[in-house]
Protein backbone atom coordinates (compact mmCIF):
# COMPACT_ATOMS: atom_id res chain seq x y z
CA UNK A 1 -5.44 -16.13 11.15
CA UNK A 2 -2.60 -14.77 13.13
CA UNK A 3 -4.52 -15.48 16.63
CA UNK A 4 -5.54 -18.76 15.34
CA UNK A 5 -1.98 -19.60 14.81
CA UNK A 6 -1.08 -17.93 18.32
CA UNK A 7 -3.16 -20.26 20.04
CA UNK A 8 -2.26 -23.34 18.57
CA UNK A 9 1.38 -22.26 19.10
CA UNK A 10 0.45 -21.70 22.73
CA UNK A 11 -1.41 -25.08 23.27
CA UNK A 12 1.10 -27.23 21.11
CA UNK A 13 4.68 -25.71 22.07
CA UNK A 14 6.35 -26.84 19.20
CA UNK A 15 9.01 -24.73 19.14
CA UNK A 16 12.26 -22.80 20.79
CA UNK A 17 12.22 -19.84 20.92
CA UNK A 18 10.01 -16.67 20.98
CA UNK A 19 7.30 -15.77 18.76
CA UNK A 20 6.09 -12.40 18.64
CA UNK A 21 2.30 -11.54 17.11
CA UNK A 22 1.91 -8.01 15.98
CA UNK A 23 -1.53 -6.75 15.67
CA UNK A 24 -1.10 -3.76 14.00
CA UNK A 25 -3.58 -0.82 14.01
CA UNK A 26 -4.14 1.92 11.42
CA UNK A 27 -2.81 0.07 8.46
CA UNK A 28 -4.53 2.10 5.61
CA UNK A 29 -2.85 4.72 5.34
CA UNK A 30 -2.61 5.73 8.89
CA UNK A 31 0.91 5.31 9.60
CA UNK A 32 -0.22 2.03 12.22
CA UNK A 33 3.03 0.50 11.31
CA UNK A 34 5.66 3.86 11.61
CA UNK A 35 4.27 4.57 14.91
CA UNK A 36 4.62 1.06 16.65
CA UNK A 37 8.68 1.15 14.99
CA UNK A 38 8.85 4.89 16.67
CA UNK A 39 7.21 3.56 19.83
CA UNK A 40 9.96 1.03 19.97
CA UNK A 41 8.50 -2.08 18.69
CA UNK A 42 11.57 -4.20 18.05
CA UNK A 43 13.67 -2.74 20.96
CA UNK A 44 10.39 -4.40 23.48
CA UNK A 45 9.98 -7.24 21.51
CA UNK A 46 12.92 -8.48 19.72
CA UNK A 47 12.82 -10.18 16.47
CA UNK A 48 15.17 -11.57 14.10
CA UNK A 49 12.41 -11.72 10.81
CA UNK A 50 8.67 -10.63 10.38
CA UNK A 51 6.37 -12.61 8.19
CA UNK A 52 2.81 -10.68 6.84
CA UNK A 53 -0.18 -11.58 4.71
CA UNK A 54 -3.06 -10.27 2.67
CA UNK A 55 -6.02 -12.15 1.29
CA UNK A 56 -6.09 -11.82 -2.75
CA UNK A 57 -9.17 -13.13 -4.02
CA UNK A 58 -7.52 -12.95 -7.74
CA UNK A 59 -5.68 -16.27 -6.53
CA UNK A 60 -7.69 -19.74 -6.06
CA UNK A 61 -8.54 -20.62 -2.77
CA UNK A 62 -5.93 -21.65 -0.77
CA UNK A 63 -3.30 -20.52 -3.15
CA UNK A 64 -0.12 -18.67 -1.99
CA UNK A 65 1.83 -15.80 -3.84
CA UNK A 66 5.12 -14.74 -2.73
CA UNK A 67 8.40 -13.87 -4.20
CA UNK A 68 11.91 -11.83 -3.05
CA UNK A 69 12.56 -8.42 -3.91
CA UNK A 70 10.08 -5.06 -4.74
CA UNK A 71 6.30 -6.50 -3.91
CA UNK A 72 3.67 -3.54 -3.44
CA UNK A 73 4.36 -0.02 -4.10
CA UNK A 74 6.05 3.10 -2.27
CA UNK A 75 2.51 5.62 -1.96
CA UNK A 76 2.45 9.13 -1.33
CA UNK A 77 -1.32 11.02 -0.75
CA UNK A 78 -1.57 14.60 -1.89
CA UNK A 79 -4.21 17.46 -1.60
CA UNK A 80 -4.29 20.05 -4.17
CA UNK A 81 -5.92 23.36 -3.07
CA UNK A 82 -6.49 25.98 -5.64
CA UNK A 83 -7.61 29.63 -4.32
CA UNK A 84 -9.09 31.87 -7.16
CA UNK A 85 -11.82 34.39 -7.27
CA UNK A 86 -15.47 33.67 -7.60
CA UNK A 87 -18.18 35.34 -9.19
CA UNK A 88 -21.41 35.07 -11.43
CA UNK A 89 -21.20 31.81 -13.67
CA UNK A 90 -23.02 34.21 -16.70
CA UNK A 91 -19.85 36.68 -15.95
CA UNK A 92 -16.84 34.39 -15.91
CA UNK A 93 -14.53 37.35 -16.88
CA UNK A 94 -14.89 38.77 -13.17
CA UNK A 95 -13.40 35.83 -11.71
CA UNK A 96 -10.90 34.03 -11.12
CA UNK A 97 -12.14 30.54 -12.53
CA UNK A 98 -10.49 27.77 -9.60
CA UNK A 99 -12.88 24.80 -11.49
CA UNK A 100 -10.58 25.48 -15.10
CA UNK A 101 -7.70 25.85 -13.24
CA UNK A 102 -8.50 22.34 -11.79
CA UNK A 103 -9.57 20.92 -14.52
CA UNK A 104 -6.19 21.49 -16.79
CA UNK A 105 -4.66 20.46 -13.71
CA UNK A 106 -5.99 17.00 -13.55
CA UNK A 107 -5.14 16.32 -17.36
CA UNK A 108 -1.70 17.84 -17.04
CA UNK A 109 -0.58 15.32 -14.26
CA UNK A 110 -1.41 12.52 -17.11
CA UNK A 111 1.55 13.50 -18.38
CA UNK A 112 3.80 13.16 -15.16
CA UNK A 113 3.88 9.26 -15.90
CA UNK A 114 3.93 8.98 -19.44
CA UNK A 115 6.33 11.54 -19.95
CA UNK A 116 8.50 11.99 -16.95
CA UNK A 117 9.13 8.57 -15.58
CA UNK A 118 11.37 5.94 -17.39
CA UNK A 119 8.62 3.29 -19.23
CA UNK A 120 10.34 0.54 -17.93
CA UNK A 121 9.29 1.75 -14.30
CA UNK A 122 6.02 0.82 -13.39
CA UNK A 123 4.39 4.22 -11.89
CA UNK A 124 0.95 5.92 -10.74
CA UNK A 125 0.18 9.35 -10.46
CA UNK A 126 -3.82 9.53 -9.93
CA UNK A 127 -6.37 11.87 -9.11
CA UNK A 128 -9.03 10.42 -7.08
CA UNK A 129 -11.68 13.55 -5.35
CA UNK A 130 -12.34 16.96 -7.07
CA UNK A 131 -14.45 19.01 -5.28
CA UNK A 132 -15.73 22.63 -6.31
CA UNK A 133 -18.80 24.53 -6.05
CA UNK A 134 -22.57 24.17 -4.76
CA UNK A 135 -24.59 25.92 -6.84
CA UNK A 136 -25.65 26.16 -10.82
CA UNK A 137 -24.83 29.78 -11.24
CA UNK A 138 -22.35 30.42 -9.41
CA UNK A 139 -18.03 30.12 -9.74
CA UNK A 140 -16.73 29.21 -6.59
CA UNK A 141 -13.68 30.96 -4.80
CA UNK A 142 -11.74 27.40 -4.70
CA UNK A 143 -11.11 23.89 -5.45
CA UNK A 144 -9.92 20.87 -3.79
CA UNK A 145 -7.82 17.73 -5.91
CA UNK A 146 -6.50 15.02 -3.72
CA UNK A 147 -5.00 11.85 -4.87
CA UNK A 148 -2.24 9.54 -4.60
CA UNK A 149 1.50 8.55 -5.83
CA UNK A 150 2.35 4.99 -6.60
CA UNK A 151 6.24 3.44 -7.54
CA UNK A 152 8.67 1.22 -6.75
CA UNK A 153 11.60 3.02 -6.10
CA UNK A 154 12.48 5.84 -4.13
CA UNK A 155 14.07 7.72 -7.14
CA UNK A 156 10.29 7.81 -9.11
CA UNK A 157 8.14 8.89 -6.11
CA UNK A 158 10.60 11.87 -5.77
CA UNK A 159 10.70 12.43 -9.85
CA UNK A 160 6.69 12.25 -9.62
CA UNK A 161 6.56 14.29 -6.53
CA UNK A 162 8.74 17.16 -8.22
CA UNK A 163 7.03 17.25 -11.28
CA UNK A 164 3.43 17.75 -9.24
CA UNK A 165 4.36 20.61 -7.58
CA UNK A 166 5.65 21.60 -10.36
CA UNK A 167 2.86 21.71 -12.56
CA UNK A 168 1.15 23.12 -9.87
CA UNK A 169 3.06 26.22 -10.24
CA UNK A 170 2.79 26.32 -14.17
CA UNK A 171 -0.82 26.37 -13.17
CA UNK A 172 -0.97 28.92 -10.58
CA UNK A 173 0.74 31.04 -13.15
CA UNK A 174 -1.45 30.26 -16.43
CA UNK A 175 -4.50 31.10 -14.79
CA UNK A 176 -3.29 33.38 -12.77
CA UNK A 177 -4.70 31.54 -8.99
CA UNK A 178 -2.87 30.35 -5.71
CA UNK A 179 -2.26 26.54 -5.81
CA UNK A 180 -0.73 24.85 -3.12
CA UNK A 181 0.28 21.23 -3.09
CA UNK A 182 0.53 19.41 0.05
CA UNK A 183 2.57 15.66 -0.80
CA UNK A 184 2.51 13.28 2.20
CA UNK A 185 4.96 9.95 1.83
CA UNK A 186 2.48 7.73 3.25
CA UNK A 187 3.70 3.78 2.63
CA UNK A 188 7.39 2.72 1.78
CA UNK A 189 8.31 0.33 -0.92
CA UNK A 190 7.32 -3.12 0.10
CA UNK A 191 10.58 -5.40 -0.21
CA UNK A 192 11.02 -8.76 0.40
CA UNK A 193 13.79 -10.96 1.37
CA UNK A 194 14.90 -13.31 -1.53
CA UNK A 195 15.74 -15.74 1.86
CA UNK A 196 12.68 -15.53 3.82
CA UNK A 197 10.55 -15.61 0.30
CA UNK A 198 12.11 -18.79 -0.21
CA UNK A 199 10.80 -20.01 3.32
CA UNK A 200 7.74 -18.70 2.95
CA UNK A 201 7.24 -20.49 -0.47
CA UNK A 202 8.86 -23.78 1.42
CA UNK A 203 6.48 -23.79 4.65
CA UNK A 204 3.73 -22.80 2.39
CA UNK A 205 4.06 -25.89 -0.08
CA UNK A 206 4.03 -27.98 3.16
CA UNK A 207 0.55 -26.57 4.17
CA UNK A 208 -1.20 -25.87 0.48
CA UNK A 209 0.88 -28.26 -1.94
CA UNK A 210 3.75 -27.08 -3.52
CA UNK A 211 1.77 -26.99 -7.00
CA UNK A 212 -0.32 -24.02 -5.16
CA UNK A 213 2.50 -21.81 -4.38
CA UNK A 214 4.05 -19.00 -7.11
CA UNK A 215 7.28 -17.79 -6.93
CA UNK A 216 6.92 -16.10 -10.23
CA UNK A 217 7.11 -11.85 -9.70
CA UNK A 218 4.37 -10.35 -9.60
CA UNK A 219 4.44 -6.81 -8.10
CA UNK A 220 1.57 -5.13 -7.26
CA UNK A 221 0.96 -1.30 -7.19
CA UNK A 222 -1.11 -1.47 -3.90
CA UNK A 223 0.68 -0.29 -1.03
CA UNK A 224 0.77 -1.94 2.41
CA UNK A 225 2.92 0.10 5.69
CA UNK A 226 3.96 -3.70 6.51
CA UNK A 227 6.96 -2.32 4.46
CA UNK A 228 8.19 -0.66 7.10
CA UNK A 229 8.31 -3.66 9.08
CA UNK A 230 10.08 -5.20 6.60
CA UNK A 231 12.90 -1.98 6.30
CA UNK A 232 13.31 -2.81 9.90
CA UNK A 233 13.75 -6.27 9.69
CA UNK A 234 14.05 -9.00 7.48
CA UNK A 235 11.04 -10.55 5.77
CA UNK A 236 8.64 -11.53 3.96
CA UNK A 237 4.92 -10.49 2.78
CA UNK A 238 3.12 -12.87 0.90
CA UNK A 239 -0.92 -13.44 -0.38
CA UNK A 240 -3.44 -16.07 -0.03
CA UNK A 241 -6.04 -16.82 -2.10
CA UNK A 242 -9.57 -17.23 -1.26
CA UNK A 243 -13.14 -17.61 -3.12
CA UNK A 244 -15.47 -15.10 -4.97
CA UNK A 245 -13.89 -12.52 -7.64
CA UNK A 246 -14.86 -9.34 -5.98
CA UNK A 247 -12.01 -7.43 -5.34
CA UNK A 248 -10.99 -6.07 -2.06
CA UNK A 249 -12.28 -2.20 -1.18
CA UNK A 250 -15.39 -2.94 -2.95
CA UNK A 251 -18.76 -2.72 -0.90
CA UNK A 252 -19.48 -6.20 -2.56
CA UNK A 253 -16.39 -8.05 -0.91
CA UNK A 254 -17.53 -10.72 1.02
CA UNK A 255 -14.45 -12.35 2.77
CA UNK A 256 -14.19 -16.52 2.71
CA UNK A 257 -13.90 -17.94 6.19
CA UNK A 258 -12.48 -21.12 4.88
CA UNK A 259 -9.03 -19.95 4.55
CA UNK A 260 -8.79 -18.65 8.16
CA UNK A 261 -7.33 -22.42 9.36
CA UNK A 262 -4.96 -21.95 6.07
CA UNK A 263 -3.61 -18.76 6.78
CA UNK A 264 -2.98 -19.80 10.72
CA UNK A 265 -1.36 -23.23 9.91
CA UNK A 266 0.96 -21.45 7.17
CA UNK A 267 1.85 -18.64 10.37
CA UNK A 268 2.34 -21.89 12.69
CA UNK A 269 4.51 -23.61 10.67
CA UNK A 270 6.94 -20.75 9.97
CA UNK A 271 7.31 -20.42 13.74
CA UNK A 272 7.88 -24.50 13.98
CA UNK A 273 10.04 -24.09 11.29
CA UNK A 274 12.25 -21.18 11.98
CA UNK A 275 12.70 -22.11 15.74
CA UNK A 276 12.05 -26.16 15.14
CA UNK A 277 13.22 -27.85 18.29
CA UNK A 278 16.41 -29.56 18.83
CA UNK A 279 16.36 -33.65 18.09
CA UNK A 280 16.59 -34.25 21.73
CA UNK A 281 14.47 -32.09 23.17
């Protein structure tokens, strides 16, 4: 989409001004976007406001979702590591048992949400890889969690952060192991310009009909590193939706072409729009 809309910028030259296409690497998770900002991004190429989208195929094709304020989710990604003792699974009082240890730890940070965080903040705290062990008869010496943080505000992630590590030493005590809790903040909060959402939802009605545009809030709990993008300038992130019902990350995604010429003539006309020539010209 955006190289679509780069070269029909190029050929048409509809515009004054400069328009500057960022093809960011290493977006899941891998910091893509915090390392082009430290590399100097904006001080080489200048902007004034950054515009970003992701398919959604939970929207109809060609429909467009975007609205001003919190979006997608702050994320932090944690790993767990629990050191006990191992021994003989038919002699469990000779170890040090890391797999109950782990175990009481992945139903204790159930309660980090539910009981920690205000209800009226949405928030996730989820473990998503255990591993322990290799064989039938055997207790292992230790145990790996890993898993991830989701909110939208600062003030949560740090409440939910706390409370893991935490827990982590209530566990270490009760059964008496070493657990050590590594938290990463991974993706900021994902915050869009009440202005530029407006333009977005403007340019976009001109493209897929006004009638296929929401401005209604809808935050989602994903978490995109376009955030940081949008902490450095002003912006706005915003979804288009496409055919089929299988979610994204799912081995049966299959992505719909179709709205490739959609997404590039919605990028195209925010550049004609937001540096539209002079009458004269």
């Amino acid at each position: 989409m955006l190289l679509g809309a780069a070269r029909y910028l190029a050929e048409t030259r509809n515009f004054d001004g400069t328009a500057v296409f960022i093809f960011q690497p290493a977006e899941e998770g891998l910091g893509g976007a915090r390392a082009m900002l430290a590399d100097g991004l904006f001080e080489r190429f200048p902007c004034d406001e950054v515009y970003g989208l992701h398919n959604d195929p939970s929207l109809d094709h060609g429909a467009v979702t975007v609205f001003g304020g919190p979006a997608m989710a702050g994320a932090d990604f944690f790993d767990i590591a629990i050191r006990g003792r191992g021994g003989h699974g038919a002699m469990p009082h000779s170890a040090k048992d890391p797999i109950v240890a782990a175990s009481a730890l992945v139903q204790a940070v159930q309660s980090i949400v539910s009981r920690n965080v205000n209800p009226h903040h949405a928030a996730v705290v989820s473990i998503t890889q255990l591993h322990a062990g290799s064989a039938y008869n055997v207790i292992p010496d230790d145990a790996h969690l890993a898993g991830t943080i989701r909110g939208f505000s600062d003030e949560a992630r740090c409440l939910m952060r706390d409370r893991l590590r935490a827990i982590c030493a209530g566990i270490a005590a009760t059964f008496d192991v070493e657990v050590e809790a590594d938290v990463r903040d991974i993706f900021s909060v994902l915050v869009n310009s009440h202005e530029h959402a407006d333009i977005v939802a403007r340019v976009a009605g001109e493209v897929v009909g006004g009638e296929n545009v929401s401005t209604a809030p809808s935050p989602k709990t994903g978490s995109e590193d376009f955030a940081d993008m949008l902490q450095a300038k002003p912006g706005a992130y915003f979804w288009l939706g496409h055919k089929g019902t299988t979610p994204v990350h799912n081995p049966h995604f299959v992505f719909d072409d179709d709205i490739l010429p959609v997404g590039a003539s919605v990028f195209a006309r925010l550049v004609e729009t937001r540096l539209a020539l002079s009458p004269d010209v």
